[in-house]
PDB file of N, CA and C in Angstrom:
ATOM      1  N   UNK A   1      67.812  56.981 144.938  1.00  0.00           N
ATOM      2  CA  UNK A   1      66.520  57.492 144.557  1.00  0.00           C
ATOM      3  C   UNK A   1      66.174  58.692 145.440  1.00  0.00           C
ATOM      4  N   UNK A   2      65.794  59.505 144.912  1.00  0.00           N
ATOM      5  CA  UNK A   2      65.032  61.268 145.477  1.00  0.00           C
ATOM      6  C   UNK A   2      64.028  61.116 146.148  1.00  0.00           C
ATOM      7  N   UNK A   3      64.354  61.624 147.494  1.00  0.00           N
ATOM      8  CA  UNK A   3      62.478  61.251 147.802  1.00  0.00           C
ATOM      9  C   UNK A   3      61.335  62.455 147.505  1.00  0.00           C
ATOM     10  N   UNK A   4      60.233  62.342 147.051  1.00  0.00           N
ATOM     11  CA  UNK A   4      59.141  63.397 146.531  1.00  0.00           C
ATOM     12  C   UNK A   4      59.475  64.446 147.738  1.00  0.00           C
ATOM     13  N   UNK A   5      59.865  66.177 147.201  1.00  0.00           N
ATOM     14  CA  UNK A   5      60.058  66.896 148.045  1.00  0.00           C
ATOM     15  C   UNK A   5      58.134  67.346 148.824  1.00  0.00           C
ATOM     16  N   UNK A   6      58.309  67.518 149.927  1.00  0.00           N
ATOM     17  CA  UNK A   6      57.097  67.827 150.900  1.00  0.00           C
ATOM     18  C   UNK A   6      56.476  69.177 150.377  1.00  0.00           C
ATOM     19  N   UNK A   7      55.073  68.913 150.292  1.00  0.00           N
ATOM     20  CA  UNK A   7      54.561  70.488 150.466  1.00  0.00           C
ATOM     21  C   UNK A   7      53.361  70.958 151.753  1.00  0.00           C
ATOM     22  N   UNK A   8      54.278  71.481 152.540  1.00  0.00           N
ATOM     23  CA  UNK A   8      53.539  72.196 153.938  1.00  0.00           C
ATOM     24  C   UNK A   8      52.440  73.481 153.078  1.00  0.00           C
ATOM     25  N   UNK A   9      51.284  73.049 153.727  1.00  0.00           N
ATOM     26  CA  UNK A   9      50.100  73.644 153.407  1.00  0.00           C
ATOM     27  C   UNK A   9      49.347  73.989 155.652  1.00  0.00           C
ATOM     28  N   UNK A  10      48.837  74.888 155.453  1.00  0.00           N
ATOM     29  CA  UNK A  10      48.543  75.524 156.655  1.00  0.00           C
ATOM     30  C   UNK A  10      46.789  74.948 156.936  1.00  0.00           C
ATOM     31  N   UNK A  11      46.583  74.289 157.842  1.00  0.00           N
ATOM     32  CA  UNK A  11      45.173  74.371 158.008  1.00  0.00           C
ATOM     33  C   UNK A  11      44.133  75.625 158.441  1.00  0.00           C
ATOM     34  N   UNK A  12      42.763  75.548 157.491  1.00  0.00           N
ATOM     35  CA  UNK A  12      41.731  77.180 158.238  1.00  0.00           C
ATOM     36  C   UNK A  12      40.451  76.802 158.579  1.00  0.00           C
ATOM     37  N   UNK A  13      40.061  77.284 159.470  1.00  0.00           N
ATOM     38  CA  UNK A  13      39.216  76.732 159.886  1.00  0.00           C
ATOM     39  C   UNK A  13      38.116  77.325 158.938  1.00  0.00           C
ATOM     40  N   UNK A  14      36.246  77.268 158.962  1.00  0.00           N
ATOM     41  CA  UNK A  14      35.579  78.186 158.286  1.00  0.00           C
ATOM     42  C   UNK A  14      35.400  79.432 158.226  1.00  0.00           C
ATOM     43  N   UNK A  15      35.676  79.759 159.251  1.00  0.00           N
ATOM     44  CA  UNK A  15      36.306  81.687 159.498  1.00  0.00           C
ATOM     45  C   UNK A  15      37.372  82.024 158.974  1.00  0.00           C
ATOM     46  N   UNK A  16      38.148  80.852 158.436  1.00  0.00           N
ATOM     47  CA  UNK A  16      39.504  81.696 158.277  1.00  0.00           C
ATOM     48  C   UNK A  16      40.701  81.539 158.979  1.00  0.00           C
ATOM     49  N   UNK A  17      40.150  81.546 160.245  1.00  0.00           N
ATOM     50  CA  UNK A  17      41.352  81.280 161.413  1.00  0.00           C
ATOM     51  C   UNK A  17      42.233  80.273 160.974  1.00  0.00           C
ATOM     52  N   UNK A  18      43.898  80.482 160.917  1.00  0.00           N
ATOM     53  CA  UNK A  18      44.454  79.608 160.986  1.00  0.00           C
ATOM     54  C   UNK A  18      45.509  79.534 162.268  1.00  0.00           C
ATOM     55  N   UNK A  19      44.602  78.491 162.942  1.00  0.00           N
ATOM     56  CA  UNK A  19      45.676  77.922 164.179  1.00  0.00           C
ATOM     57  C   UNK A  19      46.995  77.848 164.176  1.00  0.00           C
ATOM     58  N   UNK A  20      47.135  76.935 163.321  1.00  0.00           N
ATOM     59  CA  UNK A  20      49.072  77.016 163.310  1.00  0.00           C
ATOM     60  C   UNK A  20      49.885  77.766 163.152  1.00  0.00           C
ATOM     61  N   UNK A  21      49.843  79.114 162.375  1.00  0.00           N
ATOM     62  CA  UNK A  21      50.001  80.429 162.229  1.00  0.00           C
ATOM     63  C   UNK A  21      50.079  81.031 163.143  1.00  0.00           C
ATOM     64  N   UNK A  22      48.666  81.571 164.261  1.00  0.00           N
ATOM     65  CA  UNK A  22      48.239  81.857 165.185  1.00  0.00           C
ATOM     66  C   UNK A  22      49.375  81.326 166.164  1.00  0.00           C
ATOM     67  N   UNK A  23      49.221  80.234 166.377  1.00  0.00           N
ATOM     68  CA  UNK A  23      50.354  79.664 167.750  1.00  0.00           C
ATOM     69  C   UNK A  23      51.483  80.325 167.269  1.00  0.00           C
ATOM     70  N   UNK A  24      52.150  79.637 166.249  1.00  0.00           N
ATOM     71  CA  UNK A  24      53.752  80.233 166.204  1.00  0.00           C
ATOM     72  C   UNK A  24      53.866  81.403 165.710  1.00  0.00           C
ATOM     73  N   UNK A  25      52.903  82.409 165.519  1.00  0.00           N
ATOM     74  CA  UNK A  25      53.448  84.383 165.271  1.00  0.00           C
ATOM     75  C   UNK A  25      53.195  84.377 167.064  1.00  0.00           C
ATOM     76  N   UNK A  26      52.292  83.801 167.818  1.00  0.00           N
ATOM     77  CA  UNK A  26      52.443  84.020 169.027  1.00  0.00           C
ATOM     78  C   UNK A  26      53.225  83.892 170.180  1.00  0.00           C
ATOM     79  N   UNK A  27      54.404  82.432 169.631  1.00  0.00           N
ATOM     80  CA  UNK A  27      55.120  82.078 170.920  1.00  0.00           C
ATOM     81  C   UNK A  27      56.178  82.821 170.955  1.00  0.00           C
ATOM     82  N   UNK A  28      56.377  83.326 172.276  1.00  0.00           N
ATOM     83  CA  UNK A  28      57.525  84.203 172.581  1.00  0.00           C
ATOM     84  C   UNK A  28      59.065  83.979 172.652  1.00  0.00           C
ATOM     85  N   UNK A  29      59.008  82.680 172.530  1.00  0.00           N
ATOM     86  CA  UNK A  29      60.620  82.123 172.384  1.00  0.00           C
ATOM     87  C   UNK A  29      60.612  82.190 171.025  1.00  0.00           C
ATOM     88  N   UNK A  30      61.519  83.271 170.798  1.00  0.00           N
ATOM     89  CA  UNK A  30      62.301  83.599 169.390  1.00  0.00           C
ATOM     90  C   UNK A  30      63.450  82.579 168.503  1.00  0.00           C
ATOM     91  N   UNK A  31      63.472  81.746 169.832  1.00  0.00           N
ATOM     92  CA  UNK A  31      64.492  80.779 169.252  1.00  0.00           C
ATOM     93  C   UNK A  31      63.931  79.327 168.885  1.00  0.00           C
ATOM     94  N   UNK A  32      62.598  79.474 169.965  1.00  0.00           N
ATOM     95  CA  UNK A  32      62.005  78.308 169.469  1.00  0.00           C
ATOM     96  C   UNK A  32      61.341  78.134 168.268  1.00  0.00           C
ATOM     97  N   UNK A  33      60.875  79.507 167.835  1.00  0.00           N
ATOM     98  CA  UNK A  33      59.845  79.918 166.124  1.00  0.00           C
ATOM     99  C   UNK A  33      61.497  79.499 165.465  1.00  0.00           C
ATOM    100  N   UNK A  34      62.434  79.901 165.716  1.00  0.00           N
ATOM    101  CA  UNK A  34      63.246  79.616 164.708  1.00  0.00           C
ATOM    102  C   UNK A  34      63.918  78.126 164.049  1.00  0.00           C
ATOM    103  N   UNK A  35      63.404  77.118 165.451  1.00  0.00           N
ATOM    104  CA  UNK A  35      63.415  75.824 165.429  1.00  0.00           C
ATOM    105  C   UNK A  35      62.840  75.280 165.023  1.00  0.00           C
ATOM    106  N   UNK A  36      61.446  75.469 164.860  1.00  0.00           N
ATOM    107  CA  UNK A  36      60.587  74.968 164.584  1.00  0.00           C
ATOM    108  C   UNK A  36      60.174  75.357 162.858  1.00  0.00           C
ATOM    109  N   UNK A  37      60.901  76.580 162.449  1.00  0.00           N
ATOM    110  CA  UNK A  37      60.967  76.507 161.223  1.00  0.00           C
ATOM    111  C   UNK A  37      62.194  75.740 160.441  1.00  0.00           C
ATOM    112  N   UNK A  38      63.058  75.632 161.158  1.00  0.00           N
ATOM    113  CA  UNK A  38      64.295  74.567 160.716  1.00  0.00           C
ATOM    114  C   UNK A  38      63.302  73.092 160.617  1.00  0.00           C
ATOM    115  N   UNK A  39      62.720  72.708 161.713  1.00  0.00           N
ATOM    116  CA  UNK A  39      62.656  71.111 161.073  1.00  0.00           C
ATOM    117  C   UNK A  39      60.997  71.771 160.518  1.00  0.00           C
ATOM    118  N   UNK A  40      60.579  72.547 159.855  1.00  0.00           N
ATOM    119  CA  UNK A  40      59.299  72.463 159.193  1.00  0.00           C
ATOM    120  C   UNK A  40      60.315  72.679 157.617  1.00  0.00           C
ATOM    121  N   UNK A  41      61.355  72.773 157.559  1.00  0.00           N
ATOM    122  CA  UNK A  41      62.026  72.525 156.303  1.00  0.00           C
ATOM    123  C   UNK A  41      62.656  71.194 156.081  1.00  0.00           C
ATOM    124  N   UNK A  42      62.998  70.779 157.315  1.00  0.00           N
ATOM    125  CA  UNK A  42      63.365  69.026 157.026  1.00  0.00           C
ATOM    126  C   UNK A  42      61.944  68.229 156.824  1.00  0.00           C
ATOM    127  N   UNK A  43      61.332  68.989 157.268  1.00  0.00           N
ATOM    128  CA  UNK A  43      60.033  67.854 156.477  1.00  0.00           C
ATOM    129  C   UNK A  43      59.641  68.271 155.369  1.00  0.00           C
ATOM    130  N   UNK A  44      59.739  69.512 154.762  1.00  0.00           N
ATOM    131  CA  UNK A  44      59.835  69.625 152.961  1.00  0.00           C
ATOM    132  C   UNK A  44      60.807  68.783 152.779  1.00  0.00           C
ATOM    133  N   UNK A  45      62.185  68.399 152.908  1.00  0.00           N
ATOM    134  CA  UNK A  45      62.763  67.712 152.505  1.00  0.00           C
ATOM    135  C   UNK A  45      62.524  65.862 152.356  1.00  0.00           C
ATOM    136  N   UNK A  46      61.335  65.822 153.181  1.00  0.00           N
ATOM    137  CA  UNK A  46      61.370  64.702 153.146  1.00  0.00           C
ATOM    138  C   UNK A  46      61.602  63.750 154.769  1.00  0.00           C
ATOM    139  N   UNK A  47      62.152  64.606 155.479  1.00  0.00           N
ATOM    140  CA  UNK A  47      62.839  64.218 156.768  1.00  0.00           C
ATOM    141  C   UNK A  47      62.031  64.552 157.892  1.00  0.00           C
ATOM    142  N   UNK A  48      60.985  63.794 158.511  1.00  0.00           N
ATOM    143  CA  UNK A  48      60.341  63.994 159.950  1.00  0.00           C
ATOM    144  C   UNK A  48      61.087  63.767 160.696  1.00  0.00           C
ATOM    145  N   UNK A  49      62.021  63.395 161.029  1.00  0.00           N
ATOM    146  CA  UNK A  49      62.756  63.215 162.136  1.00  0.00           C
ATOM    147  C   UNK A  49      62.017  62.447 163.478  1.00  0.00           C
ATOM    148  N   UNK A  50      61.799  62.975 164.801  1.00  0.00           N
ATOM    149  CA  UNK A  50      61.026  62.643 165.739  1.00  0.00           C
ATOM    150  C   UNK A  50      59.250  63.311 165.866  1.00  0.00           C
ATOM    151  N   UNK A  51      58.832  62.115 165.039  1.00  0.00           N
ATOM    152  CA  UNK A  51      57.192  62.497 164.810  1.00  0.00           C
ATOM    153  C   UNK A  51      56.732  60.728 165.027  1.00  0.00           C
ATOM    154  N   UNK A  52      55.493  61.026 165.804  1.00  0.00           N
ATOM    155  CA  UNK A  52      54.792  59.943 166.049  1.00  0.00           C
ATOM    156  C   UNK A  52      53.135  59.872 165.804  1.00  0.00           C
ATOM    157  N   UNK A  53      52.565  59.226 165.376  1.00  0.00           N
ATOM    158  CA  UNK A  53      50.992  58.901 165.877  1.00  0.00           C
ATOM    159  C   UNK A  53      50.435  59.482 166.620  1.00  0.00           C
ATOM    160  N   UNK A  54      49.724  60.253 166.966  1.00  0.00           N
ATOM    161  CA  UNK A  54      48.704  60.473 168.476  1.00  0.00           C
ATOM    162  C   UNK A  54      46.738  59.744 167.585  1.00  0.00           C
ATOM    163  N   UNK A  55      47.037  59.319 166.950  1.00  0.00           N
ATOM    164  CA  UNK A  55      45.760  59.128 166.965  1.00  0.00           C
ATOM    165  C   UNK A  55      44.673  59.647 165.486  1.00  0.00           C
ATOM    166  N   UNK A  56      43.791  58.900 165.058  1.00  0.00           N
ATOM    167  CA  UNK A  56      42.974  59.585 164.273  1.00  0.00           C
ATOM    168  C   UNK A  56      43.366  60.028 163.531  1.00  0.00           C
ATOM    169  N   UNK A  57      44.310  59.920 162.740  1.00  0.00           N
ATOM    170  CA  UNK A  57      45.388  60.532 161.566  1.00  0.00           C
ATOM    171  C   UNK A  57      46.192  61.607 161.738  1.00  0.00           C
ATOM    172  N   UNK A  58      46.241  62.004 163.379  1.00  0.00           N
ATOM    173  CA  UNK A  58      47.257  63.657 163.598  1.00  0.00           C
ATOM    174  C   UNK A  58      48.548  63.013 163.835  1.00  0.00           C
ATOM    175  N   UNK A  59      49.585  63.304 163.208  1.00  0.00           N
ATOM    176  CA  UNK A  59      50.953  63.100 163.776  1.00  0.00           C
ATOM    177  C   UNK A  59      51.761  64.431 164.890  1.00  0.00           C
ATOM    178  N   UNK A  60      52.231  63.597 165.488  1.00  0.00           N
ATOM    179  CA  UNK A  60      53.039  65.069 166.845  1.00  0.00           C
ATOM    180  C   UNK A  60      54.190  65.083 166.724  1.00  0.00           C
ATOM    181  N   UNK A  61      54.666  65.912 165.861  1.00  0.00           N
ATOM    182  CA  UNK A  61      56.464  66.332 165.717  1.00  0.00           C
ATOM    183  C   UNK A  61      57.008  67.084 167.059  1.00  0.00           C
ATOM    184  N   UNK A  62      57.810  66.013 167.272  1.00  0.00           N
ATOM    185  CA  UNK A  62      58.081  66.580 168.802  1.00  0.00           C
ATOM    186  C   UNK A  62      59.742  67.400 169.056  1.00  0.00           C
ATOM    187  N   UNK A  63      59.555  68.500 169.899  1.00  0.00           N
ATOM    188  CA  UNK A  63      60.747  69.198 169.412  1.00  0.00           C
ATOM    189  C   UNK A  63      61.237  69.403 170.875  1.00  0.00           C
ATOM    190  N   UNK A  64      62.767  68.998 171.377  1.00  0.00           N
ATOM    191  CA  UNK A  64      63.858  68.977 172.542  1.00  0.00           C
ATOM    192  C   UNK A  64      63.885  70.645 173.038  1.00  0.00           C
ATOM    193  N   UNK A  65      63.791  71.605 172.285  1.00  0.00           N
ATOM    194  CA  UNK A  65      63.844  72.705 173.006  1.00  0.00           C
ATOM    195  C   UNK A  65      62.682  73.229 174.145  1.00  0.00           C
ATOM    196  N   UNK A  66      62.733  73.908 174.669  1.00  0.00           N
ATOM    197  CA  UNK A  66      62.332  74.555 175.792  1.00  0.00           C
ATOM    198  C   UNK A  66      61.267  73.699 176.476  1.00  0.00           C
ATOM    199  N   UNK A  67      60.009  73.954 176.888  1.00  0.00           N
ATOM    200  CA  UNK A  67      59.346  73.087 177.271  1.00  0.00           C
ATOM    201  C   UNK A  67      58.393  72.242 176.808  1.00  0.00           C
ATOM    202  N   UNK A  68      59.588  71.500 175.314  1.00  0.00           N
ATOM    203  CA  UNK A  68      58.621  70.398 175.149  1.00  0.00           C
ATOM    204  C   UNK A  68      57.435  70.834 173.756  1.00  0.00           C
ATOM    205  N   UNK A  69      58.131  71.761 173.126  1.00  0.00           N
ATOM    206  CA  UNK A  69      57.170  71.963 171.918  1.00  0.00           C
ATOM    207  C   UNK A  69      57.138  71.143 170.946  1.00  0.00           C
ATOM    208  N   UNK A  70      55.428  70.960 170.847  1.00  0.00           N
ATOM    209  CA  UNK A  70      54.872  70.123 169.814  1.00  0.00           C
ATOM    210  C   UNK A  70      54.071  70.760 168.412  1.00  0.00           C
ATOM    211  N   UNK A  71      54.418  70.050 167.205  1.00  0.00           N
ATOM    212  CA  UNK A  71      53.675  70.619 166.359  1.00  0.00           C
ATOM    213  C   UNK A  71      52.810  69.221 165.567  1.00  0.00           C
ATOM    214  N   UNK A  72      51.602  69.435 165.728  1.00  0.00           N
ATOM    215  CA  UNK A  72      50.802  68.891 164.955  1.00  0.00           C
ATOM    216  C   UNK A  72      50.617  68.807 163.531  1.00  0.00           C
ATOM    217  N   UNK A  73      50.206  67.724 162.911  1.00  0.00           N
ATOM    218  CA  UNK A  73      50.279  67.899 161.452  1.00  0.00           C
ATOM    219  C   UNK A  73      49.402  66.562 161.103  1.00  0.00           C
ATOM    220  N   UNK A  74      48.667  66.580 159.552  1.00  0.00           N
ATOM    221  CA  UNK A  74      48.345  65.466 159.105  1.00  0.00           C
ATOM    222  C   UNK A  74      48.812  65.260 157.874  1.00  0.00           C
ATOM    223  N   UNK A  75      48.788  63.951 157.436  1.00  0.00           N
ATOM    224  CA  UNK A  75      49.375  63.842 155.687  1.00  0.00           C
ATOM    225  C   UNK A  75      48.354  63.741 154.710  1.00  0.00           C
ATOM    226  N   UNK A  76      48.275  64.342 153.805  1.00  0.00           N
ATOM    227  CA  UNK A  76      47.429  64.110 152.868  1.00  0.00           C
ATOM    228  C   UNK A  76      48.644  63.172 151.613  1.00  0.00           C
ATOM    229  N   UNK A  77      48.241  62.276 151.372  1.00  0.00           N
ATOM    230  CA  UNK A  77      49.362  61.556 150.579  1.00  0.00           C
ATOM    231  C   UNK A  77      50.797  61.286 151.328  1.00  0.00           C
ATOM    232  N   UNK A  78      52.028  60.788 150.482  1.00  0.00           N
ATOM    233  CA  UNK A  78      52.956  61.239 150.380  1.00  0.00           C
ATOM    234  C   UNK A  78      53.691  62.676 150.419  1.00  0.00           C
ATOM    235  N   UNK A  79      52.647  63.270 149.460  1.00  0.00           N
ATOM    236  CA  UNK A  79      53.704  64.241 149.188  1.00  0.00           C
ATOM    237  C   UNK A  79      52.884  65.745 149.744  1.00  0.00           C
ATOM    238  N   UNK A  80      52.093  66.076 150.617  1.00  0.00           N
ATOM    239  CA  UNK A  80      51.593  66.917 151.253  1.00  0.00           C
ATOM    240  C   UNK A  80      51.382  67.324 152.733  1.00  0.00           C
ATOM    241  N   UNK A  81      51.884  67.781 153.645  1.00  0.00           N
ATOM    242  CA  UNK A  81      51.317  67.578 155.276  1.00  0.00           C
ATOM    243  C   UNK A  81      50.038  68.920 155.421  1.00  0.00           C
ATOM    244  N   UNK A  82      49.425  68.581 156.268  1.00  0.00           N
ATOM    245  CA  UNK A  82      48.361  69.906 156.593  1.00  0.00           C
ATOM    246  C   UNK A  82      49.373  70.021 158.222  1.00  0.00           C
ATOM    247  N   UNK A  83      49.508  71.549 158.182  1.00  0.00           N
ATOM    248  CA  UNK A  83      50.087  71.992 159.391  1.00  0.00           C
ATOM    249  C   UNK A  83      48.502  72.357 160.281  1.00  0.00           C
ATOM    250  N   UNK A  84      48.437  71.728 161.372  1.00  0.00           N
ATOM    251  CA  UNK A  84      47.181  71.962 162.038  1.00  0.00           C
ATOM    252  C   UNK A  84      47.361  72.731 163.649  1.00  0.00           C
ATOM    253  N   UNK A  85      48.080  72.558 164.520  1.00  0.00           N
ATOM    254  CA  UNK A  85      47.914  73.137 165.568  1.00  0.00           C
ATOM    255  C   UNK A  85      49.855  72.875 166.326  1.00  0.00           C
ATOM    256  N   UNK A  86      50.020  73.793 167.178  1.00  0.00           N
ATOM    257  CA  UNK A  86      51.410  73.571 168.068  1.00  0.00           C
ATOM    258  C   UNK A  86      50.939  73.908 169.501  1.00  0.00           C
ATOM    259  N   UNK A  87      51.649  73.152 170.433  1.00  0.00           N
ATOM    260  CA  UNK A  87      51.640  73.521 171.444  1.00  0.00           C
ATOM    261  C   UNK A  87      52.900  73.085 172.754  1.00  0.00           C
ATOM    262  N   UNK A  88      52.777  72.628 173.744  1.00  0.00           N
ATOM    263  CA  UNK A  88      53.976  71.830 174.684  1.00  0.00           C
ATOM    264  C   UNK A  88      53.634  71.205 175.075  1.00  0.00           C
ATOM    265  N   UNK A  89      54.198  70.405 175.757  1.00  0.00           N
ATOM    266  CA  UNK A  89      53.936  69.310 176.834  1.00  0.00           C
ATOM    267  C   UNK A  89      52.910  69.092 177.689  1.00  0.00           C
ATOM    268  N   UNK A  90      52.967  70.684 178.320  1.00  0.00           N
ATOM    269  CA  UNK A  90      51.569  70.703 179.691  1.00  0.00           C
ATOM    270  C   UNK A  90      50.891  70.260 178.980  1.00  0.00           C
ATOM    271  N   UNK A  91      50.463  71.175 177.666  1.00  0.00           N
ATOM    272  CA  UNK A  91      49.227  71.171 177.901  1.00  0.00           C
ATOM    273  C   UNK A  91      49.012  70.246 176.440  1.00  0.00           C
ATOM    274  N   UNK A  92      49.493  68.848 176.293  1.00  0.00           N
ATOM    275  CA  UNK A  92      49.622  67.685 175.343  1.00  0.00           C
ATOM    276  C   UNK A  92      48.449  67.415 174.927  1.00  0.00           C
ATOM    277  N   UNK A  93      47.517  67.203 176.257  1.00  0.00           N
ATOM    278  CA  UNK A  93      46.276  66.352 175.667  1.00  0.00           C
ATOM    279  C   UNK A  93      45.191  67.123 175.053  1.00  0.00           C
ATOM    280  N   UNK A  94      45.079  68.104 175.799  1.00  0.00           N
ATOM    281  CA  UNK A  94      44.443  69.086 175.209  1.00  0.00           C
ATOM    282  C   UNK A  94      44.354  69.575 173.348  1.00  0.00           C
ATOM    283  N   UNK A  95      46.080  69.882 172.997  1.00  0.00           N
ATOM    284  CA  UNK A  95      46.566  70.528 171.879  1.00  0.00           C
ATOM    285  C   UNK A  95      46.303  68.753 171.268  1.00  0.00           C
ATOM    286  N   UNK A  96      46.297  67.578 171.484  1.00  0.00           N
ATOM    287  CA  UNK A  96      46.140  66.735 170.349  1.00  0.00           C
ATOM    288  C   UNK A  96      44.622  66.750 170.041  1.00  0.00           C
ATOM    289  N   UNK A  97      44.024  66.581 171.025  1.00  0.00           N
ATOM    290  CA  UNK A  97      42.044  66.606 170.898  1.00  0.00           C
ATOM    291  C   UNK A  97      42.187  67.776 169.949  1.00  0.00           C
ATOM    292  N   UNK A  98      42.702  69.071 170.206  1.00  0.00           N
ATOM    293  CA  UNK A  98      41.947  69.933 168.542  1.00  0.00           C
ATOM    294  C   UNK A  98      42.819  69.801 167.898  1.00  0.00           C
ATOM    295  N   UNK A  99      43.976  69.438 167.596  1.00  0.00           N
ATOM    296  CA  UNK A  99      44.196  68.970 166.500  1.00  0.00           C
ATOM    297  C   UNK A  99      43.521  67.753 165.895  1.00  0.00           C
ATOM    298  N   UNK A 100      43.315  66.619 166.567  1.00  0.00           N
ATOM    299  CA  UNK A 100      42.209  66.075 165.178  1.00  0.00           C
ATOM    300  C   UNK A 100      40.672  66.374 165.587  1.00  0.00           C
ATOM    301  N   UNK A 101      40.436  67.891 166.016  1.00  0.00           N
ATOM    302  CA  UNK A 101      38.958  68.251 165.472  1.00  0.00           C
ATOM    303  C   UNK A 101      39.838  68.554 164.169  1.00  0.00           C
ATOM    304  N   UNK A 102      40.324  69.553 164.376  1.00  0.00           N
ATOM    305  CA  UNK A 102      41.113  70.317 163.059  1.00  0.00           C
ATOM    306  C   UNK A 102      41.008  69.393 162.226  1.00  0.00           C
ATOM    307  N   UNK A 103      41.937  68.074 162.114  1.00  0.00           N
ATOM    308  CA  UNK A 103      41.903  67.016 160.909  1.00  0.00           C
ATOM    309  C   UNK A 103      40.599  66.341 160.552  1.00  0.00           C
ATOM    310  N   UNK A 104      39.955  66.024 161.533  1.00  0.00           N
ATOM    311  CA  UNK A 104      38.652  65.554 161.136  1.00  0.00           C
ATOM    312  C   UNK A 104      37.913  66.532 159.993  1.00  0.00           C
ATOM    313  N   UNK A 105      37.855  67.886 160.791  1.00  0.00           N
ATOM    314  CA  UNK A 105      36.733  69.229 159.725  1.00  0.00           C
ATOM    315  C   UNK A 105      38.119  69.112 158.740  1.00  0.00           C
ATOM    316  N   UNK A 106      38.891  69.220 158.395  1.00  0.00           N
ATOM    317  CA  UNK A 106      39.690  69.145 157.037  1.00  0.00           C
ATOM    318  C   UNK A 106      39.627  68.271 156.560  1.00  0.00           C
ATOM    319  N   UNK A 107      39.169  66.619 156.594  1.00  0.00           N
ATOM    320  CA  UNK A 107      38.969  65.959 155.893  1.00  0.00           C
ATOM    321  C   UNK A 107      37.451  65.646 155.578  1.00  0.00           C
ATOM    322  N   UNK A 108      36.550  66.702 156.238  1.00  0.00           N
ATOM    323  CA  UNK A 108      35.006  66.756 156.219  1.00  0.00           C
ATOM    324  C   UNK A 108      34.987  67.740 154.851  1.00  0.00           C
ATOM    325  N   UNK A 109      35.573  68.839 154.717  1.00  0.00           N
ATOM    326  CA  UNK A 109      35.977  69.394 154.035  1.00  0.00           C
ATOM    327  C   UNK A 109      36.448  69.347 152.198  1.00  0.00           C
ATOM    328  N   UNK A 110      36.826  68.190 152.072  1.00  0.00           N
ATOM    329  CA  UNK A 110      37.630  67.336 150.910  1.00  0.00           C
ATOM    330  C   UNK A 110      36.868  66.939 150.968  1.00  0.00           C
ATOM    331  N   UNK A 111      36.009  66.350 151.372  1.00  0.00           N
ATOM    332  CA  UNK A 111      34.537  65.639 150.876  1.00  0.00           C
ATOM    333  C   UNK A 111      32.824  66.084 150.351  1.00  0.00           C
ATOM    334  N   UNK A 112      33.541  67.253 150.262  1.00  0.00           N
ATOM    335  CA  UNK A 112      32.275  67.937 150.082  1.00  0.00           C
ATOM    336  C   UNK A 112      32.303  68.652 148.568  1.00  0.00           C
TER     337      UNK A 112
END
């Protein structure tokens, strides 16, 4: 059986701003944007690989290269993720707290 292919959708805030965008046109490891778009295609496929819980509906796809980059995300269904915020290790606790402001106002959002 096929599993429903993923559709990555970008979170914005009410200005517009989109965080997740923002972080990765910004990080300077060229190899890490390029990693991080490899497994943002294994999860269209269906395949999270190493992603866990942090809480409040944000999941943290956690990635072995450099120091520890994380990308945030929530699911809407099966077959949708909202890409919400990336960041590393240091600074973990921080980058999960706005990521679920982020998920919270996106699901404040759908309700309106």
């Amino acid at each position: 059986m096929n599993r429903p292919l993923v559709e990555l959708r970008e979170y914005l805030t009410a200005d517009g701003h989109n965080p997740f965008r923002d972080w990765l046109t910004n990080l300077k490891d060229r190899q890490a944007r390029a990693k991080i778009r490899v497994r943002l295609n294994r999860i269209r496929l269906g395949n999270f690989g190493d992603c866990k819980s942090v809480g409040q509906g944000v999941l943290e796809l956690r990635l072995t290269h450099g120091p520890g980059y994380r990308v945030y995300l929530g699911r809407k269904g099966q077959t949708v993720v909202i890409l919400l915020y990336g960041g590393h290790k240091k600074n973990q606790s921080r980058d999960i707290k706005l990521a679920q402001e982020y998920w919270a106002d996106y699901l404040e959002k759908q309700h309106e």
